[in-house]
N, C-alpha and C. Protein backbone atom coordinates (compact mmCIF):
# COMPACT_ATOMS: atom_id res chain seq x y z
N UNK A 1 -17.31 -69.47 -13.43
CA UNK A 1 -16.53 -68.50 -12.74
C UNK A 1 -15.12 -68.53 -13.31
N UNK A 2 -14.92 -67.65 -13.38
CA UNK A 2 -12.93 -67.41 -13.91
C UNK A 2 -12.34 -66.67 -12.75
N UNK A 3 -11.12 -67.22 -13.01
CA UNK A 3 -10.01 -67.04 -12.30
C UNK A 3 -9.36 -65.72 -13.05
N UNK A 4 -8.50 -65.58 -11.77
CA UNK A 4 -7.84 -64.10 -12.25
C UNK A 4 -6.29 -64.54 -12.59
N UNK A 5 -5.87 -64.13 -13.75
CA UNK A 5 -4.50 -64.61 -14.46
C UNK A 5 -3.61 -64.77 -13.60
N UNK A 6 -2.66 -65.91 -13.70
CA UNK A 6 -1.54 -65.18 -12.37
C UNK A 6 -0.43 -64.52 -12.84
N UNK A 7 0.13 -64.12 -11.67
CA UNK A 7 1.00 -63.08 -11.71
C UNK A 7 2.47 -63.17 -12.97
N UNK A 8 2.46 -64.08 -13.12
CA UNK A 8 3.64 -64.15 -14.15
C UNK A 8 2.74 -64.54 -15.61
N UNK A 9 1.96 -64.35 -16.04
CA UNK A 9 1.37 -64.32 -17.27
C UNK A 9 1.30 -62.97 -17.87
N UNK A 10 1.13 -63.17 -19.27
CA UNK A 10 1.42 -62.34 -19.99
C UNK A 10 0.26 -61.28 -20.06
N UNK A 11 -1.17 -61.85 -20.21
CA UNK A 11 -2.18 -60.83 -19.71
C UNK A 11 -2.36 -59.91 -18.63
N UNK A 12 -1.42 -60.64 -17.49
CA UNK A 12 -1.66 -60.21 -15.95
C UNK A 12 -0.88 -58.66 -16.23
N UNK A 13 0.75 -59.17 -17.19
CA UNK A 13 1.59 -58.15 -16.94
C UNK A 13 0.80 -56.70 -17.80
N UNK A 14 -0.19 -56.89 -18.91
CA UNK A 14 -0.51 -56.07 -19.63
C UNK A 14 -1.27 -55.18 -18.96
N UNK A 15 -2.30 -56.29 -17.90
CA UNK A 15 -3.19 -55.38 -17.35
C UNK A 15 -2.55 -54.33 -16.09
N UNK A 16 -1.12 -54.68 -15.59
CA UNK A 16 -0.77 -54.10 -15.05
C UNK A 16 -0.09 -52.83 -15.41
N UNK A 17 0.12 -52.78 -16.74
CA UNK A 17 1.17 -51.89 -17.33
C UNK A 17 -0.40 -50.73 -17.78
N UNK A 18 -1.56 -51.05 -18.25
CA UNK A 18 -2.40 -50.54 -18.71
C UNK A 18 -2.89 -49.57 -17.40
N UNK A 19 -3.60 -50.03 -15.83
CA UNK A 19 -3.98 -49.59 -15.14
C UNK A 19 -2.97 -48.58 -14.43
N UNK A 20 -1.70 -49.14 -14.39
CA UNK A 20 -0.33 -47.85 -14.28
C UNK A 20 -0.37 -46.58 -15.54
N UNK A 21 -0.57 -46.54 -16.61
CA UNK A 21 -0.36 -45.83 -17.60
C UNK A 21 -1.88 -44.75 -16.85
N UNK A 22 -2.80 -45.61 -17.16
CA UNK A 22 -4.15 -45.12 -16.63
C UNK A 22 -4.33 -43.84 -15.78
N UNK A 23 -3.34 -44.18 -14.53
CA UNK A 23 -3.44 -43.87 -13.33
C UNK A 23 -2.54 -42.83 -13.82
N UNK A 24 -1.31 -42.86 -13.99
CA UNK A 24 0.07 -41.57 -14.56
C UNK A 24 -0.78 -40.49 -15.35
N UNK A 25 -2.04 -41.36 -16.24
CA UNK A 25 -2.51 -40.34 -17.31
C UNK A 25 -3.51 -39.39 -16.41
N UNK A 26 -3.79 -40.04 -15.78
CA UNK A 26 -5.20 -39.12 -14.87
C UNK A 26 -4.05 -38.10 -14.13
N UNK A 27 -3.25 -38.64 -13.83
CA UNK A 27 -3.02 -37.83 -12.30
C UNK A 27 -2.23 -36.60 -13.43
N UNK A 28 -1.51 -36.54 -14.57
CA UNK A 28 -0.72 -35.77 -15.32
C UNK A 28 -1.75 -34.37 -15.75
N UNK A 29 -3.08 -35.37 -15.59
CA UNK A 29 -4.40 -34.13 -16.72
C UNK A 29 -4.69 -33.51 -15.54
N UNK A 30 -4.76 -34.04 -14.30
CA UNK A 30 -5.16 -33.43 -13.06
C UNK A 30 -4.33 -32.44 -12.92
N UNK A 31 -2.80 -32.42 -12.43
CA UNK A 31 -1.93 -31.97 -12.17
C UNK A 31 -1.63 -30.31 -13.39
N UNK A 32 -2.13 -30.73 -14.49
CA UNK A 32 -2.04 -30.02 -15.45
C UNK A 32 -3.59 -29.03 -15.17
N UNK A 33 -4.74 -29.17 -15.07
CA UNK A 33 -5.70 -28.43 -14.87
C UNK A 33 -5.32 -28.08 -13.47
N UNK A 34 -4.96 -28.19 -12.58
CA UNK A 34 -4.87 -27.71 -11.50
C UNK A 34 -3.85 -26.15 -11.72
N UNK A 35 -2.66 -26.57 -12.65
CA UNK A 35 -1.37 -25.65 -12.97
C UNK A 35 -2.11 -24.34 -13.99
N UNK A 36 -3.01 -24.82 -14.91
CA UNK A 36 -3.93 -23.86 -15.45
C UNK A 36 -4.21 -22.60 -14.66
N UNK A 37 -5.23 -23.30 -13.88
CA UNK A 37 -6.03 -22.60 -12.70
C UNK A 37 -5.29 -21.77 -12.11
N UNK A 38 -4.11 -21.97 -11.34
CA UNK A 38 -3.09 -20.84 -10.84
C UNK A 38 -2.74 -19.50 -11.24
N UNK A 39 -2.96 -18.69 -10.92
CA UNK A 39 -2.71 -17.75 -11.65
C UNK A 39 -0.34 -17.78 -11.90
N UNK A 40 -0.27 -16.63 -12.46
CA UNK A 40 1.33 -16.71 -12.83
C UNK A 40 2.23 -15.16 -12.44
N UNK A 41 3.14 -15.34 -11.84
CA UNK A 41 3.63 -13.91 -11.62
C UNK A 41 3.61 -13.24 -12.96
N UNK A 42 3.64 -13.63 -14.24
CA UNK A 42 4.13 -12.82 -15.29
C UNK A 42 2.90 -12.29 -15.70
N UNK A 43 2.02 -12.88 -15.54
CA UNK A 43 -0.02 -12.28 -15.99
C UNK A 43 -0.37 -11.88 -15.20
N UNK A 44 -0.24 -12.23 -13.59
CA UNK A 44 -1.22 -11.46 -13.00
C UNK A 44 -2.64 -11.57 -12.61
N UNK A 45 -2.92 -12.66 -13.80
CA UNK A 45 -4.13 -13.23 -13.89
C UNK A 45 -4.49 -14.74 -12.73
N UNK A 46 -5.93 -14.56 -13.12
CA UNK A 46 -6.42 -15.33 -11.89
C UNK A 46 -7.22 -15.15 -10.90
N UNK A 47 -8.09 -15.88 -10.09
CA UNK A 47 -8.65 -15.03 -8.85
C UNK A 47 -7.94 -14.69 -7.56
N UNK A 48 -6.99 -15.51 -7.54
CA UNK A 48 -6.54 -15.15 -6.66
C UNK A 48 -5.28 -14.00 -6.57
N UNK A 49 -5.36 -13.23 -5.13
CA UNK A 49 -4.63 -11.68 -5.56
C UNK A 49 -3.23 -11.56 -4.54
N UNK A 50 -2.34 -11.08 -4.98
CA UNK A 50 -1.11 -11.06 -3.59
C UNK A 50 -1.60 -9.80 -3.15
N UNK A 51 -1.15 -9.57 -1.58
CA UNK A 51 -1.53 -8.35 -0.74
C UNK A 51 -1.04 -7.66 -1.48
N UNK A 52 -1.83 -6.28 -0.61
CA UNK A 52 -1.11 -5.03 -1.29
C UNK A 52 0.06 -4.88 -0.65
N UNK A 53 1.13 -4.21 -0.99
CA UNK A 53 2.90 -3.92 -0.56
C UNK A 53 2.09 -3.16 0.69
N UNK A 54 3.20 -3.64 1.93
CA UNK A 54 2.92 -2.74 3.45
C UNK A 54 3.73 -1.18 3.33
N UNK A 55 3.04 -0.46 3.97
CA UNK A 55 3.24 0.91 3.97
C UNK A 55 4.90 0.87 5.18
N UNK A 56 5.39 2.29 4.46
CA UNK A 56 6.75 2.25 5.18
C UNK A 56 6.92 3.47 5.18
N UNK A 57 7.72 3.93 5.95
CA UNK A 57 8.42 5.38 5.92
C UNK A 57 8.55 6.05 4.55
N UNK A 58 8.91 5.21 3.57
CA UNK A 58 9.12 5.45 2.14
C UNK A 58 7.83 5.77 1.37
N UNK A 59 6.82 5.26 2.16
CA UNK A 59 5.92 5.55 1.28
C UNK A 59 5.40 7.12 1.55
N UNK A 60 5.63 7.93 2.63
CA UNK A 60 5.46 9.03 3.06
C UNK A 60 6.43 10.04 2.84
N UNK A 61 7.80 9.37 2.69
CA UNK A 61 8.83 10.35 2.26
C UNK A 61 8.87 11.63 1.31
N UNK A 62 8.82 12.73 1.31
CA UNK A 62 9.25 13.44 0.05
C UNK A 62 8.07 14.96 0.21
N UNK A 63 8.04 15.38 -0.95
CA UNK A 63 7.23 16.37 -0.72
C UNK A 63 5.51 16.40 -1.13
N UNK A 64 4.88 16.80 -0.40
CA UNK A 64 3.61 16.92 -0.84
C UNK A 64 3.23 17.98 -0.97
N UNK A 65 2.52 18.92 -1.80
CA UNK A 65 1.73 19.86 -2.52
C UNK A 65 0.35 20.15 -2.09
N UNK A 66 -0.07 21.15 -1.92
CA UNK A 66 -1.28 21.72 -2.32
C UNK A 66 -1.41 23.32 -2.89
N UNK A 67 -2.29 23.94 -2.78
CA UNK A 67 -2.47 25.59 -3.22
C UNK A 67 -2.04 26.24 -2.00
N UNK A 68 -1.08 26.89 -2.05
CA UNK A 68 -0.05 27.81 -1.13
C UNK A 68 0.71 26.83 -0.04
N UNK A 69 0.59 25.63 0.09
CA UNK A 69 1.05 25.01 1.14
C UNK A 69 2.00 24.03 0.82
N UNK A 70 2.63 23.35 1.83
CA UNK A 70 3.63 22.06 1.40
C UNK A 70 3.72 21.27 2.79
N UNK A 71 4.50 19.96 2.14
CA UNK A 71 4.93 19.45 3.38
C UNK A 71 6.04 18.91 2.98
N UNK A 72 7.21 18.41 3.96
CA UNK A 72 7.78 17.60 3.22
C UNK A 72 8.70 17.02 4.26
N UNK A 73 8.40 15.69 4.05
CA UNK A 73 8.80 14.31 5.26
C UNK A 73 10.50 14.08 4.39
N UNK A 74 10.83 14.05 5.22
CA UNK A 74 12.03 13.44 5.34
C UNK A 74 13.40 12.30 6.06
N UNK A 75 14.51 12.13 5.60
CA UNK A 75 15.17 10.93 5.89
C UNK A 75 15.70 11.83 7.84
N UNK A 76 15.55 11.12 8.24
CA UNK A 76 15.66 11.39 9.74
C UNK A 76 14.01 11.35 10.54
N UNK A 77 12.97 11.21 9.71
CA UNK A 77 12.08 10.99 10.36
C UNK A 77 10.97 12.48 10.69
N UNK A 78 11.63 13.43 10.05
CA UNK A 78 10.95 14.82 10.20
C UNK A 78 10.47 15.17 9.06
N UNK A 79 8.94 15.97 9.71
CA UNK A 79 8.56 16.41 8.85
C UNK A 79 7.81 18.02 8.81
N UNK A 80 8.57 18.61 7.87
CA UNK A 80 7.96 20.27 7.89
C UNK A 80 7.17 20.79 6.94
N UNK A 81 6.00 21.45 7.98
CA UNK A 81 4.69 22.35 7.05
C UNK A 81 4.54 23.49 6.91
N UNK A 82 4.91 24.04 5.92
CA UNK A 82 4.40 25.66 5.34
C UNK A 82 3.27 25.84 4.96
N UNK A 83 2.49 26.79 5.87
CA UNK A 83 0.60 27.01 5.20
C UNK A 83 0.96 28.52 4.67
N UNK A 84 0.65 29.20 3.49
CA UNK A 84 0.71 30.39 3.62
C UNK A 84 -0.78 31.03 2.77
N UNK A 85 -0.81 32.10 2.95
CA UNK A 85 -2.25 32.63 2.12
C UNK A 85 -2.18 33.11 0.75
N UNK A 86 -2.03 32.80 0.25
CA UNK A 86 -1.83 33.58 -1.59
C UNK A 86 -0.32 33.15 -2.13
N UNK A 87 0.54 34.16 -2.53
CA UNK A 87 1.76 34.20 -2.48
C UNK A 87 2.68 34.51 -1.12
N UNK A 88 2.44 35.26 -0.55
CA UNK A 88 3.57 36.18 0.13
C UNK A 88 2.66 36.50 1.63
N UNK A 89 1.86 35.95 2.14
CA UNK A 89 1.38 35.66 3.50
C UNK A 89 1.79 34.45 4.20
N UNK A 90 2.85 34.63 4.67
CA UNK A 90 2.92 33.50 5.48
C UNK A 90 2.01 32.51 6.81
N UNK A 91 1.33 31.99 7.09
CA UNK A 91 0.43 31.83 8.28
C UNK A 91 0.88 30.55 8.88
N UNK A 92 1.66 29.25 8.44
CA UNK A 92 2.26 28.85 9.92
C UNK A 92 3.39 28.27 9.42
N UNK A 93 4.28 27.52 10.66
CA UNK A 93 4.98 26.48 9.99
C UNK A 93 5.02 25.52 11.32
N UNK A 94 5.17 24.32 10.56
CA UNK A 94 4.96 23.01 11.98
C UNK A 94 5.67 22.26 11.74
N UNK A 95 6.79 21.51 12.49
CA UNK A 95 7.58 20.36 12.71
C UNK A 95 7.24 19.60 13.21
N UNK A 96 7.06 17.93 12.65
CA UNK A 96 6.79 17.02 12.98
C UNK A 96 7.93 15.70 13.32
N UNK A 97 7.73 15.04 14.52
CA UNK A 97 8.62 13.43 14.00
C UNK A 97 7.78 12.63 14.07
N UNK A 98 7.92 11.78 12.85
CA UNK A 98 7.37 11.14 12.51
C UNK A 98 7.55 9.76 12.49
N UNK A 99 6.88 8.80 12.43
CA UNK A 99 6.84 7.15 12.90
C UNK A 99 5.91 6.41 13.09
N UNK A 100 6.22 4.89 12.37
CA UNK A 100 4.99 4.35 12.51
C UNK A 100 4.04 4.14 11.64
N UNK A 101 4.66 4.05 10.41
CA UNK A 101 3.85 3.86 8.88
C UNK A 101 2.78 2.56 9.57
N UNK A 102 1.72 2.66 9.11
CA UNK A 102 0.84 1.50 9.19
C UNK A 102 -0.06 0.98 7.70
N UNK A 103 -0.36 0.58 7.43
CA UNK A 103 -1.47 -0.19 6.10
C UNK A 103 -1.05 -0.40 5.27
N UNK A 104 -1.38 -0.04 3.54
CA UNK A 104 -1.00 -0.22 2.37
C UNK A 104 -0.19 0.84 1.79
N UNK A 105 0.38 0.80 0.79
CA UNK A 105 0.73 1.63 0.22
C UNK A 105 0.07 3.11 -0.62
N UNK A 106 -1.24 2.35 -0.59
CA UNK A 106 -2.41 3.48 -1.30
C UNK A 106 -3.12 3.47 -0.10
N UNK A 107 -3.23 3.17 1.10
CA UNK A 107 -4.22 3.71 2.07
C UNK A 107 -3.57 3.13 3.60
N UNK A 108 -2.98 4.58 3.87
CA UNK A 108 -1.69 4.18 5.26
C UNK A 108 -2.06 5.48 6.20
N UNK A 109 -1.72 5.42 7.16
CA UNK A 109 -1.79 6.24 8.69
C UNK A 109 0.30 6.42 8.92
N UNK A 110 0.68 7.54 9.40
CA UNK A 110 1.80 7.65 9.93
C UNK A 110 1.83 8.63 10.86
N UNK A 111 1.99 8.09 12.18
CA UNK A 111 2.10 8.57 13.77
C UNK A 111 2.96 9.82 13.78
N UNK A 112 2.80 11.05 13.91
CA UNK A 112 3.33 12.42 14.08
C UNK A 112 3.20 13.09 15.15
N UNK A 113 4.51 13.34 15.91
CA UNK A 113 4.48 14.72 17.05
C UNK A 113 4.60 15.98 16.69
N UNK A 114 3.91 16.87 17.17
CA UNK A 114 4.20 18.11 16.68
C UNK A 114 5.14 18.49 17.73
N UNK A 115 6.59 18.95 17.13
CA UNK A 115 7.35 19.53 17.88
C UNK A 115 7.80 20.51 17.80
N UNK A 116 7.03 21.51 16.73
CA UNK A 116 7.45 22.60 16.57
C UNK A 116 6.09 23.66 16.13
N UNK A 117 5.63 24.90 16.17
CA UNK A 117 4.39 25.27 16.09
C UNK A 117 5.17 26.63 15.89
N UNK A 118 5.07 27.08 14.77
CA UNK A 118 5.63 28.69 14.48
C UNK A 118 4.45 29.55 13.79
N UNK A 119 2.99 30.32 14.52
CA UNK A 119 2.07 30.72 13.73
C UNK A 119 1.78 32.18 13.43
N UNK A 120 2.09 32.55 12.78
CA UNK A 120 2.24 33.70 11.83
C UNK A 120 0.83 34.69 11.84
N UNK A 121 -0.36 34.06 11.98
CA UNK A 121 -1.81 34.61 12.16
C UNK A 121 -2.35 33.67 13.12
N UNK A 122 -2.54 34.48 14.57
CA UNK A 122 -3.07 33.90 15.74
C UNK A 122 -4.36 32.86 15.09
N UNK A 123 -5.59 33.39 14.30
CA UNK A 123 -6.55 32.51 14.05
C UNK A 123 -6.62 31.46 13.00
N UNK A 124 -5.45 31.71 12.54
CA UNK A 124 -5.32 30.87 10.97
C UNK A 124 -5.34 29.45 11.16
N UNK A 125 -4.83 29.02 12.53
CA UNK A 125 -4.45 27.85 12.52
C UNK A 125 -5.89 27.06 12.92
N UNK A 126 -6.79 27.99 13.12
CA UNK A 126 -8.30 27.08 13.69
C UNK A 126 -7.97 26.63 14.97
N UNK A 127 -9.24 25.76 15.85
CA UNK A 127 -9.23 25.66 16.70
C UNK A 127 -9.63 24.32 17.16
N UNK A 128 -9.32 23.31 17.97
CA UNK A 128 -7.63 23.85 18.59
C UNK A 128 -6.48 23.70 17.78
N UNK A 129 -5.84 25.10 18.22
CA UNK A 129 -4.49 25.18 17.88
C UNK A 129 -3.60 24.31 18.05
N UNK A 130 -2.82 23.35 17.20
CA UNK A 130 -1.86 22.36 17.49
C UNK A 130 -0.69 23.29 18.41
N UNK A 131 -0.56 22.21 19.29
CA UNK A 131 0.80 22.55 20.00
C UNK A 131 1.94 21.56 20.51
N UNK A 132 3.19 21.95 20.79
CA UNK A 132 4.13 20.80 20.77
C UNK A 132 3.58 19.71 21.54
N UNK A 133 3.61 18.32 21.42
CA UNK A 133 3.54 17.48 22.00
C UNK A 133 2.30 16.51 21.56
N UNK A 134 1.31 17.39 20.91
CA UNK A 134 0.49 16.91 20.15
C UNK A 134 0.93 15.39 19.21
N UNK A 135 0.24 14.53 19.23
CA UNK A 135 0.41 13.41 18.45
C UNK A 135 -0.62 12.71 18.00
N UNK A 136 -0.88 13.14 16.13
CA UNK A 136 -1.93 13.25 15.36
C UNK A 136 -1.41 11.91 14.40
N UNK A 137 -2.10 11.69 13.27
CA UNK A 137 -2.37 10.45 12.52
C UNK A 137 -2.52 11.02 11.38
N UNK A 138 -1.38 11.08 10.04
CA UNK A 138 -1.59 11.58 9.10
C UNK A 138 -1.96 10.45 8.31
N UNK A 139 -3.09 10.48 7.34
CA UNK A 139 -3.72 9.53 6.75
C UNK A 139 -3.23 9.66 5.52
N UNK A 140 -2.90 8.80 4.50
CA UNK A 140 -3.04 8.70 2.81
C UNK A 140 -3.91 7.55 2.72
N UNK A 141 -4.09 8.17 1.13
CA UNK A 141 -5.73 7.64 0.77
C UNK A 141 -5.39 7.88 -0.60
N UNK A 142 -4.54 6.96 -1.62
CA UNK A 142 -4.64 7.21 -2.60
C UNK A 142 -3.75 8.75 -3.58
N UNK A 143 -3.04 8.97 -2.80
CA UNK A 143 -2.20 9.85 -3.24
C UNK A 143 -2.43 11.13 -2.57
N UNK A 144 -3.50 10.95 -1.79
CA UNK A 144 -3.59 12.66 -0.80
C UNK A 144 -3.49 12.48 0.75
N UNK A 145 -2.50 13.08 1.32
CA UNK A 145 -2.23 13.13 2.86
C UNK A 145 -3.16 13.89 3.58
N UNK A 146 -3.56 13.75 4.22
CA UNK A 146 -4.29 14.66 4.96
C UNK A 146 -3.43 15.05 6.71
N UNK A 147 -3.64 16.27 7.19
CA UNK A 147 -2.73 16.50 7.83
C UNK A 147 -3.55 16.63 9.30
N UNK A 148 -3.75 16.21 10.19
CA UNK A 148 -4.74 16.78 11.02
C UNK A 148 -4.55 17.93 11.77
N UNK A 149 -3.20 17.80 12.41
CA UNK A 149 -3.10 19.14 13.48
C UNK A 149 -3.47 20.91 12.69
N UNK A 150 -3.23 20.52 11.27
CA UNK A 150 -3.64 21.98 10.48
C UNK A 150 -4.80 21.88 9.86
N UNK A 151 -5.17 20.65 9.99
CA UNK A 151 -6.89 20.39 8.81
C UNK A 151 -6.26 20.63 7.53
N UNK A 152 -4.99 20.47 7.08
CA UNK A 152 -4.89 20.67 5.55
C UNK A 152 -4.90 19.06 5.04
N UNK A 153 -4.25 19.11 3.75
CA UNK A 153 -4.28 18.24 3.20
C UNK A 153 -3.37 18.10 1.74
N UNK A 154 -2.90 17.47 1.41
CA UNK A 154 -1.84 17.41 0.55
C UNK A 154 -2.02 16.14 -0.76
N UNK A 155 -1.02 16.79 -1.73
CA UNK A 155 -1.31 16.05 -2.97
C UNK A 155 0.49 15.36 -3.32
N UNK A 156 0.46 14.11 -3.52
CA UNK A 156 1.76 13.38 -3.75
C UNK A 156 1.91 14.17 -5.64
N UNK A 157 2.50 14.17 -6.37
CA UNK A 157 2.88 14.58 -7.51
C UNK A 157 1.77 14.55 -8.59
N UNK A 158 1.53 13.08 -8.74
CA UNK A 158 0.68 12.74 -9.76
C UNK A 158 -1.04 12.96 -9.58
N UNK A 159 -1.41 13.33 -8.22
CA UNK A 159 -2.41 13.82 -7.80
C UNK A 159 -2.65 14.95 -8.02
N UNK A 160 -1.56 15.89 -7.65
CA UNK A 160 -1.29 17.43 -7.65
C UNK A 160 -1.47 17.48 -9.51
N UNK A 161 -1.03 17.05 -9.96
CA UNK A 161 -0.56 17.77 -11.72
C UNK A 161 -2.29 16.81 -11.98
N UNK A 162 -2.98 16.66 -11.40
CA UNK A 162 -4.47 16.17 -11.81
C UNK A 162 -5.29 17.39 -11.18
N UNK A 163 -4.53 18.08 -10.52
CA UNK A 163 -5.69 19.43 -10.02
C UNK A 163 -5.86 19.27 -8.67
N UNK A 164 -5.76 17.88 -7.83
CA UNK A 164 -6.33 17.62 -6.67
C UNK A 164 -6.65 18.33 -5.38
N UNK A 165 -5.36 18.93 -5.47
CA UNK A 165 -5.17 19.52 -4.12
C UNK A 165 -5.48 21.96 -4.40
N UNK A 166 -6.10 21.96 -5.38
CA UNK A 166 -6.07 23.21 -5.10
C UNK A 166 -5.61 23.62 -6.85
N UNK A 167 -5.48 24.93 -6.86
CA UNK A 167 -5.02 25.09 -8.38
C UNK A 167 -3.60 25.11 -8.65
């Protein structure tokens, strides 16, 4: 049977300096495959994904497009719709306030009162007719609003110049 070196010998100190190096080396290769694995803000890469950006007033702001129609949300929280028929038929216009962005940035809901109802052709507007006080849920989905109180639907810029919303 052998004894184990003692502590002030010169083998003892080697084996101690060896099983420390050992241990620094494992934990450095660990530490290093672990840092691999991560993905990096500058790539992007990786499995793992950051949320999508939360939807905000901003993301609804501005004008939206379709064939004879518009909308267009603005800083105070309002938002106004022109439907017309061709060129030069006018058939409604609707004021909204608006509030209450909810989801992503590519697929959000924003809470709307209708507080204003100006309709130009009694049947145009379908049925039922929105009227003040009404409070509908305008959806985006990828660059198109959809409007409920008019059943229209709208194209953000880069949707619109793709054809989306009408010619």
């Amino acid at each position: 049977m052998t004894h184990p070196a003692p502590p002030s010998s010169p083998a003892y100190r080697r084996l101690v300096t060896v099983v420390t190096l050992t241990a620094m080396l494992a934990l450095a290769l660990a530490l290093a495959l672990v840092l691999l694995d991560r993905p990096t803000v500058a790539s992007g890469a990786g499995p793992e994904r950051s949320s999508p950006p939360a939807a905000t007033f901003a993301t609804f702001k501005g004008v939206w497009t379709g064939h004879t129609r518009s909308i267009k949300i603005r800083k105070g929280h309002v938002a106004r719709e022109r439907i017309s028929i061709g060129c030069c038929e006018q058939v409604a216009d609707l004021t909204f306030d608006v509030r209450r962005a909810r989801g992503t940035k590519r697929h959000a809901t924003l809470r709307a009162e209708v507080t204003k109802v100006r309709s130009y052709d009694a049947g145009s507007l379908g049925s039922p007719r929105p009227e003040v006080g009404d409070v509908v849920r305008f959806s985006l989905d990828r660059g198109i609003l959809s409007e409920p109180a008019s059943g229209t639907f709208y194209c953000n810029q880069r949707r619109g110049m793709a054809g989306g919303c009408g010619a």
